[in-house]
Every structure is written in C-alpha cells, then in structure tokens.
N, C-alpha and C. Protein backbone atom coordinates (compact mmCIF):
# COMPACT_ATOMS: atom_id res chain seq x y z
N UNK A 1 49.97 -12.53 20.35
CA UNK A 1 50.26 -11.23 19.75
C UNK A 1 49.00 -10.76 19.04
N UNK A 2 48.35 -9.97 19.01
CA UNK A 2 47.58 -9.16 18.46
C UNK A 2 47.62 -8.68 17.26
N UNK A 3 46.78 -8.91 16.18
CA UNK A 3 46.65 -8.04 14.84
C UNK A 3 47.24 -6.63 14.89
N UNK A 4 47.00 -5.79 15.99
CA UNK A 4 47.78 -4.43 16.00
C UNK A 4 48.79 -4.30 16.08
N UNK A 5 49.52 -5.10 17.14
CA UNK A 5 50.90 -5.29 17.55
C UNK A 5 51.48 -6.06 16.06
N UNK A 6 51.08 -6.96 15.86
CA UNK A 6 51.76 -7.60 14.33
C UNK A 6 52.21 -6.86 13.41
N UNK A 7 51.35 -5.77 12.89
CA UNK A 7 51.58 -4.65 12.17
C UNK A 7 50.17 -4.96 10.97
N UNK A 8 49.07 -5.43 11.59
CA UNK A 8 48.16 -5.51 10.32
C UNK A 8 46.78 -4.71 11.33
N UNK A 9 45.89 -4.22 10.85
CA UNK A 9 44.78 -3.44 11.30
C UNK A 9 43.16 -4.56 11.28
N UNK A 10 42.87 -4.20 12.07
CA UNK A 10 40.90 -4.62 12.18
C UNK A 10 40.52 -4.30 11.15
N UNK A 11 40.71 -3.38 10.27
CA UNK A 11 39.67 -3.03 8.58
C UNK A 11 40.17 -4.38 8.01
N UNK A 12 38.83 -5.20 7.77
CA UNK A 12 39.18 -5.97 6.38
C UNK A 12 40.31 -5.61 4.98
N UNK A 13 40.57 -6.22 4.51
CA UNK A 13 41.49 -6.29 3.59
C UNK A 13 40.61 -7.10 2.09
N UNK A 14 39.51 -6.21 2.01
CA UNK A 14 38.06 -6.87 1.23
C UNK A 14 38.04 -5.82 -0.05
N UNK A 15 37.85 -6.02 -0.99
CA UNK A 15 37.02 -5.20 -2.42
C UNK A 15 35.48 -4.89 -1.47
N UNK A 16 35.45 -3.44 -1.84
CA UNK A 16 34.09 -2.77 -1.42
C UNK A 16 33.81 -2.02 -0.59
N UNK A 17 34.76 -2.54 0.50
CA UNK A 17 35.15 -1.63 2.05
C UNK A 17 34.31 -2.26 2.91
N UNK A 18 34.34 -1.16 4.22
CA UNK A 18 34.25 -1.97 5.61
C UNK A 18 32.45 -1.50 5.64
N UNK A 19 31.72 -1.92 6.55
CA UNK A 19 30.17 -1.52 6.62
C UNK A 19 30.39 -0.16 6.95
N UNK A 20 31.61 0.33 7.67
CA UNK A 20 31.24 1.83 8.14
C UNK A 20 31.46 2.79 6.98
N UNK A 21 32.66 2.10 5.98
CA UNK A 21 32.84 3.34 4.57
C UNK A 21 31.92 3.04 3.99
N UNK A 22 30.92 1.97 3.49
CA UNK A 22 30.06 2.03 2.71
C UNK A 22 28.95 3.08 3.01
N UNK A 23 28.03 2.98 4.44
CA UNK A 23 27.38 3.49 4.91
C UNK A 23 27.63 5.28 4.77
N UNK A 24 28.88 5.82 5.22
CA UNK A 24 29.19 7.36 4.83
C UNK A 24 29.00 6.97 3.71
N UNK A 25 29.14 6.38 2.10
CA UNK A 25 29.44 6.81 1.38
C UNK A 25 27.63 6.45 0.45
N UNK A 26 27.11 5.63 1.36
CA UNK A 26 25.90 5.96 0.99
C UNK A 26 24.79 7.16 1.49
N UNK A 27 25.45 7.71 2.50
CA UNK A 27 25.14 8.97 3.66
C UNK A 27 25.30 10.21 2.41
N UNK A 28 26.36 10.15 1.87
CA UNK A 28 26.56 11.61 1.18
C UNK A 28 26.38 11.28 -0.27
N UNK A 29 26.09 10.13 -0.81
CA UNK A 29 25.91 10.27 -1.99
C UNK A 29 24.21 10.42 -1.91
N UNK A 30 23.41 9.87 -0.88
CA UNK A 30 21.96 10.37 -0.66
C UNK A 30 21.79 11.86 -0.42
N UNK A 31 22.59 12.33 0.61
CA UNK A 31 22.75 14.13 0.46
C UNK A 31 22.83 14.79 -0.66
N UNK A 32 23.76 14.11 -1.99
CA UNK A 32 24.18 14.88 -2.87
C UNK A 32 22.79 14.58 -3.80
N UNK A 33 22.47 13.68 -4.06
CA UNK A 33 21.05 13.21 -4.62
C UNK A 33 20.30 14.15 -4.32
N UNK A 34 20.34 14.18 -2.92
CA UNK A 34 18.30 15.00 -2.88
C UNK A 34 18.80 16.53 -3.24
N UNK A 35 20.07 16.68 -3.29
CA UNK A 35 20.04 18.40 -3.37
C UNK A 35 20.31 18.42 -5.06
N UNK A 36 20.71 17.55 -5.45
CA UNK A 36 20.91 17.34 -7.21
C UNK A 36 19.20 17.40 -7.72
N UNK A 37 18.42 16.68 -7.29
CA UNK A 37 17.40 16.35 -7.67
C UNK A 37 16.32 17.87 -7.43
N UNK A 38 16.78 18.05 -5.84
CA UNK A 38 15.93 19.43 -5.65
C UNK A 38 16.12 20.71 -6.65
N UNK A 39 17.79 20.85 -6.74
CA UNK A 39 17.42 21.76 -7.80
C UNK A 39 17.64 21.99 -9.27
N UNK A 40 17.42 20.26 -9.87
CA UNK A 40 16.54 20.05 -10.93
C UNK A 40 15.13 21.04 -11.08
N UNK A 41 14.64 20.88 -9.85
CA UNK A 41 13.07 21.60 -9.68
C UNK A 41 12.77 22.84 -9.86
N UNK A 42 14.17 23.40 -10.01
CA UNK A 42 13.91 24.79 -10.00
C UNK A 42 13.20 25.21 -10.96
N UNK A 43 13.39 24.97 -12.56
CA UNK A 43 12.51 25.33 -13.53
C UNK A 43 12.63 23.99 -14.75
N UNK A 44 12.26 23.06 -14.07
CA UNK A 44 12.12 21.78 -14.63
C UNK A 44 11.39 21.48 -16.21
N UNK A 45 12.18 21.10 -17.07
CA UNK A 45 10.69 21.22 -18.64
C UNK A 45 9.71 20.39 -18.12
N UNK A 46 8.94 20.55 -19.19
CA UNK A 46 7.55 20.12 -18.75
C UNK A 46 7.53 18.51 -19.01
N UNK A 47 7.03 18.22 -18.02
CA UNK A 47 6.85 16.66 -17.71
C UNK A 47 7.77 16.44 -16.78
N UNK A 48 8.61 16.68 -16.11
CA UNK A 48 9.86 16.14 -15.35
C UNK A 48 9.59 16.42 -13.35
N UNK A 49 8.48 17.45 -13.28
CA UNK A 49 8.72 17.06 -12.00
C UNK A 49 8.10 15.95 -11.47
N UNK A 50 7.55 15.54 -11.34
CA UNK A 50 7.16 14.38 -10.96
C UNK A 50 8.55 13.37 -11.15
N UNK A 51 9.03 13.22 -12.03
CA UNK A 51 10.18 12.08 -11.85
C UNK A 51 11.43 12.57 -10.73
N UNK A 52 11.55 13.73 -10.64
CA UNK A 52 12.29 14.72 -9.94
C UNK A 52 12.18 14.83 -8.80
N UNK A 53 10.82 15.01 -8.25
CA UNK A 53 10.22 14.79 -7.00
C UNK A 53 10.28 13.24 -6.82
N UNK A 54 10.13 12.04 -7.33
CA UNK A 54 10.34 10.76 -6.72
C UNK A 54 11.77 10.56 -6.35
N UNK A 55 12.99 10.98 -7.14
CA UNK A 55 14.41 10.70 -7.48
C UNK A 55 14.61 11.65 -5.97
N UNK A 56 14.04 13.00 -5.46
CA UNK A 56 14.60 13.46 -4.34
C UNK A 56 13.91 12.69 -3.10
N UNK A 57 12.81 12.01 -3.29
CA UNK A 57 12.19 11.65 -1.65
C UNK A 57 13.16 9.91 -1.93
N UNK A 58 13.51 9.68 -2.92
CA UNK A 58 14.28 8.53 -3.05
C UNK A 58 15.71 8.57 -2.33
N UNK A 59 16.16 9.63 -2.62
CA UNK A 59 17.66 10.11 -2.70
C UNK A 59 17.35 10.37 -0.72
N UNK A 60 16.17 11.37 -0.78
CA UNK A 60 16.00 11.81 0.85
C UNK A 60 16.18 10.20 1.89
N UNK A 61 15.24 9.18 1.25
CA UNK A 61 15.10 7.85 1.94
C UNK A 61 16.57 7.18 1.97
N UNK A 62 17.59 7.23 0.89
CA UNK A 62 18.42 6.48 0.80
C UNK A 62 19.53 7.34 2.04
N UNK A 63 19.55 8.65 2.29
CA UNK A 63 20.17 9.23 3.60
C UNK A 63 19.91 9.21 4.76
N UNK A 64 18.31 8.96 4.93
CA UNK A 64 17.93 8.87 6.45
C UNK A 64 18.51 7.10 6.75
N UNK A 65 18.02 6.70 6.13
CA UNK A 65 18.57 4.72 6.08
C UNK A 65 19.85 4.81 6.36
N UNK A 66 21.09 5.90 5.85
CA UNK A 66 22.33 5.17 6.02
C UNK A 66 22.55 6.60 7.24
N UNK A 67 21.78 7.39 7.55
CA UNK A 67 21.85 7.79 8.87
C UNK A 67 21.53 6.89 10.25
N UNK A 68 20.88 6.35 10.30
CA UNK A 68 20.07 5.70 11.18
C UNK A 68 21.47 4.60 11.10
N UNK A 69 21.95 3.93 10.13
CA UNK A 69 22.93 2.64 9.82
C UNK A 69 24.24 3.19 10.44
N UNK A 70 24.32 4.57 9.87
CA UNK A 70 25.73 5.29 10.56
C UNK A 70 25.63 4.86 12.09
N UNK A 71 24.57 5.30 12.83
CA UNK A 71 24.47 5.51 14.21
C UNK A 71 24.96 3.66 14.93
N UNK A 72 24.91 2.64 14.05
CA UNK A 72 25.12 1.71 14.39
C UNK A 72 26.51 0.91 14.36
N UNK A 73 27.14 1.56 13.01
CA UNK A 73 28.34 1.05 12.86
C UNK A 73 29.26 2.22 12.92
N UNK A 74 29.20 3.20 13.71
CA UNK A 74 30.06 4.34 13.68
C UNK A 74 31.31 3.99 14.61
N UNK A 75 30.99 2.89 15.50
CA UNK A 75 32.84 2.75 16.21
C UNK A 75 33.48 1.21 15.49
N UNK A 76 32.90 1.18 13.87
CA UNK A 76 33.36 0.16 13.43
C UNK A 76 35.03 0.44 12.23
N UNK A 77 35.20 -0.94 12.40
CA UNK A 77 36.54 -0.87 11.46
C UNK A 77 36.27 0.18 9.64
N UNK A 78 37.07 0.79 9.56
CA UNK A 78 37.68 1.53 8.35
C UNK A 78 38.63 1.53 7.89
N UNK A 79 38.39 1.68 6.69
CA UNK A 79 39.70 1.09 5.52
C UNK A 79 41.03 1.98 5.51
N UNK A 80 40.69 3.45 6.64
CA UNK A 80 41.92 4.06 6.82
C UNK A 80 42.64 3.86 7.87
N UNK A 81 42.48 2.60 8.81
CA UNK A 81 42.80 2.29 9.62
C UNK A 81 44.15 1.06 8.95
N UNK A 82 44.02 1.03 7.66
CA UNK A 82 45.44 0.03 7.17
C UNK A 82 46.21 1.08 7.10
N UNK A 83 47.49 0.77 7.51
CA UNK A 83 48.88 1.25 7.01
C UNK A 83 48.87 1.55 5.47
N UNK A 84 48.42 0.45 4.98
CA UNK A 84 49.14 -0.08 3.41
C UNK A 84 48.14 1.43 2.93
N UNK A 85 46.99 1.62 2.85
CA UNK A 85 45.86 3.04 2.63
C UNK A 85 46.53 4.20 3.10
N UNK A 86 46.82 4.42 4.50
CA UNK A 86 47.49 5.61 4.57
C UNK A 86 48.84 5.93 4.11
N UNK A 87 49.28 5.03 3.66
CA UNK A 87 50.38 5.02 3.01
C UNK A 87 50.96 5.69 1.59
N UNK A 88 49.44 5.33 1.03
CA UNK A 88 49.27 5.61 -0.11
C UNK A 88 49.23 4.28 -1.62
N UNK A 89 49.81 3.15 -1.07
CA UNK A 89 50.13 1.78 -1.67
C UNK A 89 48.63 0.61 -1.81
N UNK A 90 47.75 1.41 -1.35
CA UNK A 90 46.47 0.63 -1.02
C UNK A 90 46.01 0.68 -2.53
C-alpha cells in the first residue's frame, strides 16, 4: 500500500518545511529585501547609502540563489500536500 493510498502525503511531517517551501520563501523574502532596501535609497540620511546599497545587492544575491534552487526542487514535496495543513489542524 502506498503512503497516498494510506491516507498520509510525501511532504515530510518536519519543523521548518520541505526544501521546496523554504526555497519560495527564501525567493520572496529576497524580492521583498531588494525592493525594501531600494527604496530606502530614495532620499537616504547621510551616511546610509552605502549600507543600503550592500543590504539590496545582498537581498538581490539571496533571490537569484533561491531562483536558480527553485528551478531544482520545483516538482518537490510541499507542506500543502498534507491533509492535516489543508485542513487547517496543521
């Protein structure tokens, strides 16, 4: 009998999530970074761009990495693939 047929799913049942939710969720929290950081820049006090400009090519690096990571684990297990999560009881 099969894990599917049993009534339990391929997503781990782990604290942290599966490689594929981590990866989106390092995907858009790098998106939200470089555009947080970019428009910091808009009229930045004095002394700050420079830290501003590292925090966005940081934020830019940490999205292309979990782009490139997406492309690898994108037909992998996810944590909305449990019952007990869509359920709402997760």
């Amino acid at each position: 009998m099969s894990a599917v047929a049993a009534g339990r799913s391929r997503a781990p049942e782990r604290a942290g999530g599966t490689p594929r939710d981590l990866t989106v969720t390092a995907l858009i929290l790098g998106i939200a970074g470089a555009l947080w950081f970019g428009w910091g820049q808009a009229q930045p006090p004095a002394g700050w761009s420079l830290p501003l400009s590292i925090g966005m090519l940081a934020a830019i690096a940490v999205a292309v990495v979990a782009g490139i990571r997406m492309c690898r684990v994108r037909h992998g297990a996810t944590a909305m693939e449990s019952r007990r999560v869509r359920s709402g009881r997760g």
